[in-house]
C-alpha atoms as a PDB file:
ATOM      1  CA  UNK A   1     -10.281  20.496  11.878  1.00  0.00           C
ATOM      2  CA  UNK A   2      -8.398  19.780  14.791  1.00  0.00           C
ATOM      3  CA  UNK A   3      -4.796  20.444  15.982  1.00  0.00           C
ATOM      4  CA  UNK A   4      -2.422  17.978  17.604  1.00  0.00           C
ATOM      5  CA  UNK A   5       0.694  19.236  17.762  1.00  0.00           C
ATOM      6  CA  UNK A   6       1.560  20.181  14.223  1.00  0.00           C
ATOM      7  CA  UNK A   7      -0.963  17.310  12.597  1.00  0.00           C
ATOM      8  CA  UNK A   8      -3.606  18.939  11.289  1.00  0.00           C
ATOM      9  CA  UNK A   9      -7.280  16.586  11.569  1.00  0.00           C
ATOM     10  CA  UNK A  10     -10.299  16.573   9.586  1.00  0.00           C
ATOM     11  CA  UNK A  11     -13.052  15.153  12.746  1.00  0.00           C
ATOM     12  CA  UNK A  12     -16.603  14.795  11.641  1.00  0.00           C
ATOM     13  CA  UNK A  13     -18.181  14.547  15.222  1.00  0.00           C
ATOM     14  CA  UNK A  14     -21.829  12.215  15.444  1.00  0.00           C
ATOM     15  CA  UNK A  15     -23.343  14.035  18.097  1.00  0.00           C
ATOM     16  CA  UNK A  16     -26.269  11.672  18.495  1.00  0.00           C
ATOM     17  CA  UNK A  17     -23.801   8.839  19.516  1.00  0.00           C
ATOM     18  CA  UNK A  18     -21.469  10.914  21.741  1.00  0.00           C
ATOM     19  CA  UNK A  19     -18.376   9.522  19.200  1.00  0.00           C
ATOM     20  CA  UNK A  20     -16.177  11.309  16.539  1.00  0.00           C
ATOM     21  CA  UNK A  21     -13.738   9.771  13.338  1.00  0.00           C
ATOM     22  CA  UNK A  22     -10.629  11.787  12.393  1.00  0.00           C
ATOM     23  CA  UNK A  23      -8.221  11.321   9.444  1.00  0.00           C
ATOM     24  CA  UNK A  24      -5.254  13.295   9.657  1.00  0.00           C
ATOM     25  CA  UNK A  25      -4.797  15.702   6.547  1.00  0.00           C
ATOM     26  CA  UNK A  26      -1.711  17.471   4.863  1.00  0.00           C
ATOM     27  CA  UNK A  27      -3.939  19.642   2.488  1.00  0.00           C
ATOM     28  CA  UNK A  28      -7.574  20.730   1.618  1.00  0.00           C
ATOM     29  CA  UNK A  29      -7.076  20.650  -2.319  1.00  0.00           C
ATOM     30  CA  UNK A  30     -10.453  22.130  -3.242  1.00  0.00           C
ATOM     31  CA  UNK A  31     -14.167  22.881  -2.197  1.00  0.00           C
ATOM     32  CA  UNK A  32     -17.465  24.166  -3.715  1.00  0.00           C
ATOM     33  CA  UNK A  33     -21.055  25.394  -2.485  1.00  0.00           C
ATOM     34  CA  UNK A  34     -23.493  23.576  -4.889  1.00  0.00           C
ATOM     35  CA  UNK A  35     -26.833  24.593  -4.857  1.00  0.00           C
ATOM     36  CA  UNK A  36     -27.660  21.505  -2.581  1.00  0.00           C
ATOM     37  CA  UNK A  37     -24.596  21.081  -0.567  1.00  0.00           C
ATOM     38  CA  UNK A  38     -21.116  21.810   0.422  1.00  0.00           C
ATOM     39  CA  UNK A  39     -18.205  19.686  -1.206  1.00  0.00           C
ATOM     40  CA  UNK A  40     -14.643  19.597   0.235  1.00  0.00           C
ATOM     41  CA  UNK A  41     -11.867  17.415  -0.837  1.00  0.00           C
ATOM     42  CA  UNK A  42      -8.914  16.908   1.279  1.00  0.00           C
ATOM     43  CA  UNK A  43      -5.188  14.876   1.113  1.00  0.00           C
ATOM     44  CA  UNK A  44      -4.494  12.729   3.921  1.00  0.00           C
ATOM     45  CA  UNK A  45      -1.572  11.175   5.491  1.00  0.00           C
ATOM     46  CA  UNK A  46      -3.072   7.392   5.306  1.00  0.00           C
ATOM     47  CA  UNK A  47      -5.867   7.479   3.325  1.00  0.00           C
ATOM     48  CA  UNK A  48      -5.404   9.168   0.154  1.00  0.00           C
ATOM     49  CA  UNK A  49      -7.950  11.543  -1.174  1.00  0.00           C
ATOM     50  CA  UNK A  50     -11.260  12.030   1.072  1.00  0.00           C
ATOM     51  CA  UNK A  51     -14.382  13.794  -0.213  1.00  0.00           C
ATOM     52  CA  UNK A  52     -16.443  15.529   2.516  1.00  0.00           C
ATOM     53  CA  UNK A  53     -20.217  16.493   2.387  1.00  0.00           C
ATOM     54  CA  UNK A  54     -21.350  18.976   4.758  1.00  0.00           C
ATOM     55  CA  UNK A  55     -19.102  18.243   7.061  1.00  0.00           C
ATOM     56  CA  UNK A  56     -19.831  14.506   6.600  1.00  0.00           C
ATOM     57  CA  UNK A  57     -17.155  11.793   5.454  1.00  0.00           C
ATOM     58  CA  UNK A  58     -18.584  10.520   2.049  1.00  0.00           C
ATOM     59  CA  UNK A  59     -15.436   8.681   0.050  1.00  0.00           C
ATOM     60  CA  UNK A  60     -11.727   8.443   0.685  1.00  0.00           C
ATOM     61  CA  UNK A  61      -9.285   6.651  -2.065  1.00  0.00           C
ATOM     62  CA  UNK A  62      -8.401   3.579   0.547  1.00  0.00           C
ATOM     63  CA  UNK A  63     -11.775   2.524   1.712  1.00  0.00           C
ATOM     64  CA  UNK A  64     -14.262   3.363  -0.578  1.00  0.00           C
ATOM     65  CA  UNK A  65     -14.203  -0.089  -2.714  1.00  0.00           C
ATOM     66  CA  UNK A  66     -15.409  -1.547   0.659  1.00  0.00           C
ATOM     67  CA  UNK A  67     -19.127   0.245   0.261  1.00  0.00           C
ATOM     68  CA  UNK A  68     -19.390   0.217  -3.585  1.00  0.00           C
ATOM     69  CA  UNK A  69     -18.963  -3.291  -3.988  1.00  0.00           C
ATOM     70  CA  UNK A  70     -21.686  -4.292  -1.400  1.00  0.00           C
ATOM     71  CA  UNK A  71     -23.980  -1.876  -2.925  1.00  0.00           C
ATOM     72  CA  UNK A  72     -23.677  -3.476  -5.845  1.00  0.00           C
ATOM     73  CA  UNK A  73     -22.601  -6.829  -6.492  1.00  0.00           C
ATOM     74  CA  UNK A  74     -24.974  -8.448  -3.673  1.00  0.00           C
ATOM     75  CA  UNK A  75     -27.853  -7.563  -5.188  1.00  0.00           C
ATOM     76  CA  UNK A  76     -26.838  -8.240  -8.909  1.00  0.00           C
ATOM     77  CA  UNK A  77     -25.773 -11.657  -8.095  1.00  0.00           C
ATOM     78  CA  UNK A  78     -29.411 -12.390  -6.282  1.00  0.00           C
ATOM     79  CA  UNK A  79     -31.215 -10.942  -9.345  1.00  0.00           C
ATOM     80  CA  UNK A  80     -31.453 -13.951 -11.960  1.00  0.00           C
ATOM     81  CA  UNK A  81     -30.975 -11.878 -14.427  1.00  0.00           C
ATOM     82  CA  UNK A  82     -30.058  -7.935 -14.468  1.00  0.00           C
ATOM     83  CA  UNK A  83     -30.220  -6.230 -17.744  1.00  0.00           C
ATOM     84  CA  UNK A  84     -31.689  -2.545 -16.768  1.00  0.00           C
ATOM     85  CA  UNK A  85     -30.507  -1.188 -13.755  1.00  0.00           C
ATOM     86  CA  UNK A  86     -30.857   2.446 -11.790  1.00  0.00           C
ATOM     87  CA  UNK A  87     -28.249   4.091  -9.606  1.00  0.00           C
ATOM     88  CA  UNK A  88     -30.508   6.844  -7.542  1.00  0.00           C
ATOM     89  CA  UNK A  89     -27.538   9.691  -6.150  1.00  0.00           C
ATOM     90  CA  UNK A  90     -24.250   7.412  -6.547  1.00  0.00           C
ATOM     91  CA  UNK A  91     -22.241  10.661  -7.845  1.00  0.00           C
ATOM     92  CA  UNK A  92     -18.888   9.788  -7.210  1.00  0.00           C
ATOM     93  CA  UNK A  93     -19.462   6.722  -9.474  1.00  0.00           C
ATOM     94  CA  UNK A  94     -17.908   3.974  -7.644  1.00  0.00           C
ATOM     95  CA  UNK A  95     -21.216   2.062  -7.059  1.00  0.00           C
ATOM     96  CA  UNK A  96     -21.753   2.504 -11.475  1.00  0.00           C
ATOM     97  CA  UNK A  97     -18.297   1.146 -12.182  1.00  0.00           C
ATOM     98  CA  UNK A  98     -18.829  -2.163 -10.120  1.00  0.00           C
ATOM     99  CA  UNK A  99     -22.182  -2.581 -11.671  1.00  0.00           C
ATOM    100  CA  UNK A 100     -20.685  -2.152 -15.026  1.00  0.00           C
ATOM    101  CA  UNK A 101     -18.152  -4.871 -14.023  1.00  0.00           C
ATOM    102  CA  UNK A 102     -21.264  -7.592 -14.886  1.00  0.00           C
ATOM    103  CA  UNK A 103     -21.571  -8.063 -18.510  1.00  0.00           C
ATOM    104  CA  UNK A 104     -25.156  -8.734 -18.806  1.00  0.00           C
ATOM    105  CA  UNK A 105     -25.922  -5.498 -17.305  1.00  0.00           C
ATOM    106  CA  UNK A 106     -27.192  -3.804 -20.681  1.00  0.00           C
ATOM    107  CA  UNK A 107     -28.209   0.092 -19.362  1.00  0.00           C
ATOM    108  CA  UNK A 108     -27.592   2.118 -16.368  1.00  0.00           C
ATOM    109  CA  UNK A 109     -28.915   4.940 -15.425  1.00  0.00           C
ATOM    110  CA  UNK A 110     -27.665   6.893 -12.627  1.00  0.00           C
ATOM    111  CA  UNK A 111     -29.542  10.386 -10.982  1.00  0.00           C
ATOM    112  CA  UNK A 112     -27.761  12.550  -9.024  1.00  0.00           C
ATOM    113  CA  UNK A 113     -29.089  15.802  -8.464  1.00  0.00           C
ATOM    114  CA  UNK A 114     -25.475  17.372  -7.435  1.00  0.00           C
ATOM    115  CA  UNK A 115     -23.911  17.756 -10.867  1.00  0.00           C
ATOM    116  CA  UNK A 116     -20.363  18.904  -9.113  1.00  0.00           C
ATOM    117  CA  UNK A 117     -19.962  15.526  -6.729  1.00  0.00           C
ATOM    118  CA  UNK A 118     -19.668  13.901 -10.268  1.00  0.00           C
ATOM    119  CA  UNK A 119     -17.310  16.589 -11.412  1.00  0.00           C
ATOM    120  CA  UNK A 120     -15.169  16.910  -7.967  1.00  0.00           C
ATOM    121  CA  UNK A 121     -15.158  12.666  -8.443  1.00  0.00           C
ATOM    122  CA  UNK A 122     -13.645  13.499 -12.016  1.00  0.00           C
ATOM    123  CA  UNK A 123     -10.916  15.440 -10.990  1.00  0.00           C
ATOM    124  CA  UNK A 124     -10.051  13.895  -7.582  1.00  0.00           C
ATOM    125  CA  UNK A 125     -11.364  10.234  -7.727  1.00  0.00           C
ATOM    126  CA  UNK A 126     -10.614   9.695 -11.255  1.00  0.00           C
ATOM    127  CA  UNK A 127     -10.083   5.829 -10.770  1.00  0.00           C
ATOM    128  CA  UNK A 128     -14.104   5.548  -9.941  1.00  0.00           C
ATOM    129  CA  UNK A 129     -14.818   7.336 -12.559  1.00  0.00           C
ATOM    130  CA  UNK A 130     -12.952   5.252 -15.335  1.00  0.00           C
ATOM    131  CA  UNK A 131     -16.355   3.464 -16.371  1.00  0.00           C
ATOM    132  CA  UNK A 132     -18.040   6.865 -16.933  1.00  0.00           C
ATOM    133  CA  UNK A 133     -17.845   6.577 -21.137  1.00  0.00           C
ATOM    134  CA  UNK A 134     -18.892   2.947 -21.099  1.00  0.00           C
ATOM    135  CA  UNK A 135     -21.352   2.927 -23.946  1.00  0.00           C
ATOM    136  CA  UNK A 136     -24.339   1.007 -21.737  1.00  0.00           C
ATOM    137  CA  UNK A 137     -23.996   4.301 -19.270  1.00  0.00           C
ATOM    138  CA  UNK A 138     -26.490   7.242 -18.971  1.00  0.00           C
ATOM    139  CA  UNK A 139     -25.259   9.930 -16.171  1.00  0.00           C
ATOM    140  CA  UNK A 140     -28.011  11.809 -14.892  1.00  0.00           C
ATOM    141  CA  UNK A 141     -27.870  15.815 -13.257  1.00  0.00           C
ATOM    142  CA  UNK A 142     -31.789  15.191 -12.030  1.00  0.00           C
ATOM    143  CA  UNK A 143     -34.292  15.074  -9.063  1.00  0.00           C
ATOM    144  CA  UNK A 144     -34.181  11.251  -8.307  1.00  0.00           C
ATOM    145  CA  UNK A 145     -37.303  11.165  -6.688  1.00  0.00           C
ATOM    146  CA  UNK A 146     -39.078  12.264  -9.393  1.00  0.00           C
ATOM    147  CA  UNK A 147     -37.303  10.236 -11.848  1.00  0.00           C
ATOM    148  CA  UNK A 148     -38.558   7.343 -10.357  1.00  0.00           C
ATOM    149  CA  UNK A 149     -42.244   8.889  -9.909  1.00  0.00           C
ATOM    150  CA  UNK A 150     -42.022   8.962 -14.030  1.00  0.00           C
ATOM    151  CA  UNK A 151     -40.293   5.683 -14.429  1.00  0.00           C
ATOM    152  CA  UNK A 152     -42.408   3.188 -16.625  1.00  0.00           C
ATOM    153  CA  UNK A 153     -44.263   0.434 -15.249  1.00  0.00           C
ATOM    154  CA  UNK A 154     -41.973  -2.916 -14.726  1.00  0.00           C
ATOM    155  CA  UNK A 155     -39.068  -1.300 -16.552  1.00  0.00           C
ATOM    156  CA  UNK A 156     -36.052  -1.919 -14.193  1.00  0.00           C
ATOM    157  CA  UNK A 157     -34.780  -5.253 -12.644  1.00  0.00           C
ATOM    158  CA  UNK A 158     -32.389  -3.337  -9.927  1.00  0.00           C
ATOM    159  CA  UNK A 159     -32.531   0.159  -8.404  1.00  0.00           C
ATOM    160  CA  UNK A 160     -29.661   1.245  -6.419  1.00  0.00           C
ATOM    161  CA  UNK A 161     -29.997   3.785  -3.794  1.00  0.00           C
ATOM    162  CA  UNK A 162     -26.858   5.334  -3.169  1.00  0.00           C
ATOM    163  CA  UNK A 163     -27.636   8.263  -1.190  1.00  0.00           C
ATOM    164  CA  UNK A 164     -26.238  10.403   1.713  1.00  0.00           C
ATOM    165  CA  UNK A 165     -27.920  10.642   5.155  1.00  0.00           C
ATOM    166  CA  UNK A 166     -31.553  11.073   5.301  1.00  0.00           C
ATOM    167  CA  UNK A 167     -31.310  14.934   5.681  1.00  0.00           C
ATOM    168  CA  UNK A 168     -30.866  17.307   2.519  1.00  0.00           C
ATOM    169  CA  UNK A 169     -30.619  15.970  -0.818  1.00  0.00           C
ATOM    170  CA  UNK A 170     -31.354  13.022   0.207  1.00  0.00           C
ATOM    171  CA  UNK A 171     -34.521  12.820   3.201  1.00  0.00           C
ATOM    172  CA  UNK A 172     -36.689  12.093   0.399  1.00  0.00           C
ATOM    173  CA  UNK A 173     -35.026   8.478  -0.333  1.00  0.00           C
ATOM    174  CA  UNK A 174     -36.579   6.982   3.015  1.00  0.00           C
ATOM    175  CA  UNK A 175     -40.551   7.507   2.375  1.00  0.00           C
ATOM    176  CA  UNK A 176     -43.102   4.984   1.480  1.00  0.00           C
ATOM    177  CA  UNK A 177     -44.130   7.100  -1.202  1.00  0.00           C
ATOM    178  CA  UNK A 178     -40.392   6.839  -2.729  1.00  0.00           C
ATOM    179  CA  UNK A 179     -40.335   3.010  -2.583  1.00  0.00           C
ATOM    180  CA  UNK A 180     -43.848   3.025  -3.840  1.00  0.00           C
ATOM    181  CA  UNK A 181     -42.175   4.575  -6.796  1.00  0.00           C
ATOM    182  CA  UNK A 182     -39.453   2.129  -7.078  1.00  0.00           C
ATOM    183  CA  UNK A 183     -41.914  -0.771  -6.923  1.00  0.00           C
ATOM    184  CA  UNK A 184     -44.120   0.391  -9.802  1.00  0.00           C
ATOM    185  CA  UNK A 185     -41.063   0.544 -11.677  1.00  0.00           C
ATOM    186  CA  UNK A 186     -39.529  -2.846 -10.776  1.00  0.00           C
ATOM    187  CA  UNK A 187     -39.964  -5.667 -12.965  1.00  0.00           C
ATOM    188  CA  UNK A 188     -41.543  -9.288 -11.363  1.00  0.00           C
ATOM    189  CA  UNK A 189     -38.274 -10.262  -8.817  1.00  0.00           C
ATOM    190  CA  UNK A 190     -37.001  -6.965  -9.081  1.00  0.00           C
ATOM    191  CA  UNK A 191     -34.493  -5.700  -6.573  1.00  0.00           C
ATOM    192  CA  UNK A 192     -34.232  -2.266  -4.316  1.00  0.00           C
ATOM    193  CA  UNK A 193     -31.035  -2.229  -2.358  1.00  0.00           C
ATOM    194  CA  UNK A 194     -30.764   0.948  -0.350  1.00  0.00           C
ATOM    195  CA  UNK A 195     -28.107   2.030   1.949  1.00  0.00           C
ATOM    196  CA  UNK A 196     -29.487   1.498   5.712  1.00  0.00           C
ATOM    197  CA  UNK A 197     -26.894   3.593   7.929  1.00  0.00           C
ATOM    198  CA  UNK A 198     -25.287   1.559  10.708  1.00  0.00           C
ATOM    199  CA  UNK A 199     -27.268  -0.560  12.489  1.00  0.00           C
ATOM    200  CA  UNK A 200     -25.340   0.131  15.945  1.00  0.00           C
ATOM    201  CA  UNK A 201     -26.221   3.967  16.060  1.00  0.00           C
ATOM    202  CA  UNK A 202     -29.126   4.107  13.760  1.00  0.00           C
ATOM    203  CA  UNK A 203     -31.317   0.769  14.626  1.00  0.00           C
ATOM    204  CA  UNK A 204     -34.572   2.894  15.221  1.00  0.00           C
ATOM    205  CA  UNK A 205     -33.977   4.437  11.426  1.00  0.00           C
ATOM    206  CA  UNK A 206     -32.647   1.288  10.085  1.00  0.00           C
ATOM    207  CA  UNK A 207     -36.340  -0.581  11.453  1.00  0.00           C
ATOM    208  CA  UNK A 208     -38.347   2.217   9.816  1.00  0.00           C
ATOM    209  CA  UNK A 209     -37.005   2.100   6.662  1.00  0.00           C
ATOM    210  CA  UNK A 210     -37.179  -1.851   6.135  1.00  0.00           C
ATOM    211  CA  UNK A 211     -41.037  -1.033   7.498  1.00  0.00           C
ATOM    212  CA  UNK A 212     -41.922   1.662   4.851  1.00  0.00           C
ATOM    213  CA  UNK A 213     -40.624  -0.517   2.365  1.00  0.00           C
ATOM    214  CA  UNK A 214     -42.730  -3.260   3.602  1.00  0.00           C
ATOM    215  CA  UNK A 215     -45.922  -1.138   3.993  1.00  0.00           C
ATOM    216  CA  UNK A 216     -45.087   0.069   0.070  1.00  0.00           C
ATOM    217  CA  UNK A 217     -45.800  -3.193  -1.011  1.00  0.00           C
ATOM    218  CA  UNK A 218     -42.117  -5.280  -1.559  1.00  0.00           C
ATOM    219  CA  UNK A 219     -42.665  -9.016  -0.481  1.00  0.00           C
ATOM    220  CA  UNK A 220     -39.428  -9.975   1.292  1.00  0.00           C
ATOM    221  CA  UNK A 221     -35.974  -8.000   2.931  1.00  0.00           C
ATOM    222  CA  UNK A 222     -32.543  -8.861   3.420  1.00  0.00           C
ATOM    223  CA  UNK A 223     -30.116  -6.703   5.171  1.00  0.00           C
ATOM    224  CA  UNK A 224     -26.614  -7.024   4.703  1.00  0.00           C
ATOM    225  CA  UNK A 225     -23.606  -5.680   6.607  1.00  0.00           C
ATOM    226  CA  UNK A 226     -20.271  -4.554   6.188  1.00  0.00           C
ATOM    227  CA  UNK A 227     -17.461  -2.644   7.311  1.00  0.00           C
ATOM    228  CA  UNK A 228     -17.192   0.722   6.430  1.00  0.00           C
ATOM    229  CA  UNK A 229     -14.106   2.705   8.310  1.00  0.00           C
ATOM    230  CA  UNK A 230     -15.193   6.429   7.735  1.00  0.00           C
ATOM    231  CA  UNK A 231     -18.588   6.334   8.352  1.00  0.00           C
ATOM    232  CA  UNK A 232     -20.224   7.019  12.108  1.00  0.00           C
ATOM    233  CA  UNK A 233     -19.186   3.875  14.240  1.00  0.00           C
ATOM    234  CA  UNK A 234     -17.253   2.288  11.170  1.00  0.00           C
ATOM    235  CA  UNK A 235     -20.156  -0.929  10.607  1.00  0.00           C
ATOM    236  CA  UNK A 236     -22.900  -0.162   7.734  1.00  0.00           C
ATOM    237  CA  UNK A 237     -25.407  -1.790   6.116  1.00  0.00           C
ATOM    238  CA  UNK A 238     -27.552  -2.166   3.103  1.00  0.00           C
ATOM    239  CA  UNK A 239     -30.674  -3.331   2.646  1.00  0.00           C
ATOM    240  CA  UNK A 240     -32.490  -5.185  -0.320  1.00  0.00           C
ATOM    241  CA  UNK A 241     -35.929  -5.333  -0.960  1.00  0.00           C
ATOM    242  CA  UNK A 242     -37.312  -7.886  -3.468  1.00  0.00           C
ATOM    243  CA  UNK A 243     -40.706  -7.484  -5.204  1.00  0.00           C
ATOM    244  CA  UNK A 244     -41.556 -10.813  -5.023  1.00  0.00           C
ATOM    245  CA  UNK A 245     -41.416 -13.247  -2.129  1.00  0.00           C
ATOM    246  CA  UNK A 246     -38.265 -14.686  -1.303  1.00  0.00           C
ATOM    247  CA  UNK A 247     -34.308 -14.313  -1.377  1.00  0.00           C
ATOM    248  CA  UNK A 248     -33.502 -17.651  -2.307  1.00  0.00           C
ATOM    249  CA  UNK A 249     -29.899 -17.473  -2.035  1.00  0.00           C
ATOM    250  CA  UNK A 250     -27.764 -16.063  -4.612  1.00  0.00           C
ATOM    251  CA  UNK A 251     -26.591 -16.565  -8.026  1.00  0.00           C
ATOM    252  CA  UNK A 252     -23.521 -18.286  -6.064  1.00  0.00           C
ATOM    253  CA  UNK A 253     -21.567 -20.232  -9.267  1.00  0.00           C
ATOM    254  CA  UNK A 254     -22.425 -16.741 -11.096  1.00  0.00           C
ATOM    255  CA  UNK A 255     -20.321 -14.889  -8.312  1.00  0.00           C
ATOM    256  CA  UNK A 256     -17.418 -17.099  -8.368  1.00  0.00           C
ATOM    257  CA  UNK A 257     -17.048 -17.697 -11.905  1.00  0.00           C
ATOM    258  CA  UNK A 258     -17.262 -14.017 -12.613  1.00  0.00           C
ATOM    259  CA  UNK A 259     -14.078 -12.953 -11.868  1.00  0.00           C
ATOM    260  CA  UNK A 260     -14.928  -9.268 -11.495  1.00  0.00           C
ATOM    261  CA  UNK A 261     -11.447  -7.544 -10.258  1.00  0.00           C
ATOM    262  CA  UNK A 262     -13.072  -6.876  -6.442  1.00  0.00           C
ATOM    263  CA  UNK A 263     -11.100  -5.569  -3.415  1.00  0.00           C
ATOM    264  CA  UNK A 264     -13.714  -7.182  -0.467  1.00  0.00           C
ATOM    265  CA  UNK A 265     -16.936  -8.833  -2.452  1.00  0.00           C
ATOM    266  CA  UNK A 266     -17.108 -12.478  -3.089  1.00  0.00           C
ATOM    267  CA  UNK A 267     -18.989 -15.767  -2.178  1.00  0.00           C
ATOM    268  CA  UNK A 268     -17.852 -16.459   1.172  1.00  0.00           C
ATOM    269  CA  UNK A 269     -18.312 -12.338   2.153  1.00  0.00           C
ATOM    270  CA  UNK A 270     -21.737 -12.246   0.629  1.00  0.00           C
ATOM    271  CA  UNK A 271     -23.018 -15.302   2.471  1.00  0.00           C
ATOM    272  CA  UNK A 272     -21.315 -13.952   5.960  1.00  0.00           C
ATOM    273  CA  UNK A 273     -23.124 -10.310   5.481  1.00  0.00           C
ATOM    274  CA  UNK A 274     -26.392 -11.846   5.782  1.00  0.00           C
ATOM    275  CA  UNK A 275     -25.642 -13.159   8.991  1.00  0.00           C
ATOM    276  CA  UNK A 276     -27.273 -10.481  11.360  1.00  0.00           C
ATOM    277  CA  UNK A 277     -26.334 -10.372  15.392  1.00  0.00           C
ATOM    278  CA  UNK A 278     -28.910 -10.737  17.874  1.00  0.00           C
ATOM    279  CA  UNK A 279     -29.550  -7.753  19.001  1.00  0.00           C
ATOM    280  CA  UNK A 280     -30.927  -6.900  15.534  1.00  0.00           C
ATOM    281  CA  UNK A 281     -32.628 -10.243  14.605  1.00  0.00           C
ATOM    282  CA  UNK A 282     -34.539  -9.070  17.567  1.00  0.00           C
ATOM    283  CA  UNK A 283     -35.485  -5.815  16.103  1.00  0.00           C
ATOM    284  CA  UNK A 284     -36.553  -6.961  12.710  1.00  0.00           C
ATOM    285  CA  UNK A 285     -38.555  -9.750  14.576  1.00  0.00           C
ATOM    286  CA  UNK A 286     -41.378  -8.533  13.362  1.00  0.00           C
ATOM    287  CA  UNK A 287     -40.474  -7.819   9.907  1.00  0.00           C
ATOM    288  CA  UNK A 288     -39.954 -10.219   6.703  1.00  0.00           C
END
C-alpha cells in the first residue's frame, strides 16, 4: 500500500513492464496463508470488494463479470453442443456460474487446488458463488494437473482454464504435457480455452503457449480479447484451442436467443474479440 495524503492504495507494481494499477482502499477485511498462496481481501472506495493473490489483483466486485463471461460463454457458444464441461483453478466461481447459465450444460467439474479462494469467494464474493449448490455442479479441492492426467479418454466437450499467472499454483497450466492431457480427454470438436495474459506485455508468453498447444496436437486456435481493468496493462485475452480443424463461427442464433443475464458478452462482442491488431496477427503468423 501506498499513501496519498490520507487515501490509503492497494498498488500491485508489474515490474517487467515498468507500470503499476492502484485501487484506493478504506479497509483490508481479511487475509490467509494457504498452503499454496497468500489471500487478501480488501474494501475499496470505487470498486467494491477486491481479492488479492500474492500481491497480485485477482477479482474485484465491479469488474470481474468482464473476465468470467469471456472465459466462458465464447467458447460454449462455438461448441455445438456442451454437455460435460471442466473448470481447471476457477476458485472464486464466477467463470462456473456463467457456465451454469447454459442449460444444456449437464456436469461441471471444477479443480482448484486452493480450497480457501473458494471459501474467501463464499464469504466476500457471495454473488459468484450463488450457483455453487446447482445440482449439475461438482467443486473440486485437487491438483488440476493431475486431474486431467486421469481424465478418461474423449470424456469432456470444454475445459476451462482459469488459472493465475504462470508462476506457483499455476506454472504447470502452460506445458505441452498439460494440454496433451486436456486433448486425450476432449471429445471430437472439443474445446480448451485458457487464459493467455495480455497480449501487450506478455506477447512472447502469449506465442508460446498457442505453440505448445499446437505442438500437443489441437488442430486450430482462436484468441480472443477483452478488457480487463485490474489486471497488468488493463487488455487480456483468452485463447481457445479446438481438437479438430476449424472455428467455424459460432453458435450465433444460440447466443442471442439465450438470454443469459450478461453484463459485457453477446453477439456483436464475441464477433469483435476475434478481431486481433496487427502487431499480433504478425506474431501468430506462423501459427493456425
Amino acid at each position: 500500500m501506498s499513501g496519498l495524503d490520507t487515501q490509503q492504495w492497494f498498488t500491485e507494481v508489474f515490474e517487467p513492464s515498468g507500470s503499476a494499477f492502484g485501487l484506493a482502499i478504506t479497509a483490508k477485511l481479511d487475509e490467509v496463508q494457504s498452503p499454496f498462496q497468500h489471500i487478501e481481501i480488501f474494501d475499496t472506495t470505487h470498486f467494491g470488494k477486491l481479492m488479492v493473490i500474492d500481491g497480485c489483483t485477482m477479482v474485484s466486485s465491479r469488474e470481474n463479470f468482464l473476465y468470467h463471461e469471456m472465459m466462458s460463454h465464447p467458447a460454449l457458444f462455438t461448441h455445438p453442443s456442451p454437455k460435460n464441461v471442466v473448470i481447471i483453478g476457477g476458485g472464486d466461481c464466477g467463470t462456473l456460474r456463467e457456465v451454469l447459465k447454459h442449460q444444456g450444460v449437464e456436469t461441471v467439474h471444477q479443480i482448484d487446488i486452493d480450497e480457501q479462494v473458494t471459501r474467501m469467494a463464499e464469504k466476500y464474493f457471495p454473488e459468484l458463488c450463488a450457483s455453487n449448490n446447482d445440482p449439475r455442479a461438482t467443486i473440486l479441492f485437487d491438483d488440476g494437473i493431475k486431474f486431467m492426467r486421469e481424465a478418461a479418454p474423449e470424456s469432456i466437450d470444454v475445459v476451462i482454464v482459469d488459472s493465475t499467472d504462470p508462476v506457483g499454483p499455476g506454472e504447470g497450466l502452460f506445458n505441452r504435457a498439460f494440454y496433451q492431457s486436456c486433448l486425450n480427454a476432449l471429445r471430437p470438436g472439443g474445446i480448451l480455452v485458457q487464459q493467455s495474459e495480455s497480449p501487450l506485455i506478455h506477447l512472447q508468453l502469449l506465442t508460446d503457449m498457442r505453440q505448445a498447444m499446437l505442438d500437443a496436437g489441437f488442430a486450430a486456435l482462436q484468441t480472443l480479447n477483452f478488457p480487463q481493468m485490474i489486471y497488468p496493462s488493463g487488455w487480456w485475452t483468452c485463447t481457445l484451442a479446438r481438437k479438430s480443424e476449424g472455428f467455424s463461427g459460432f453458435r450465433e442464433a444460440d447466443a442471442a436467443a439465450a438470454n443469459l443475464n450478461t453484463g459485457y458478452y453477446n453477439i456483436d462482442i464475441h464477433k469483435a474479440a476475434m478481431a486481433l491488431p496487427n502487431f499480433v496477427q504478425k506474431a501468430f503468423a506462423n501459427q493456425k
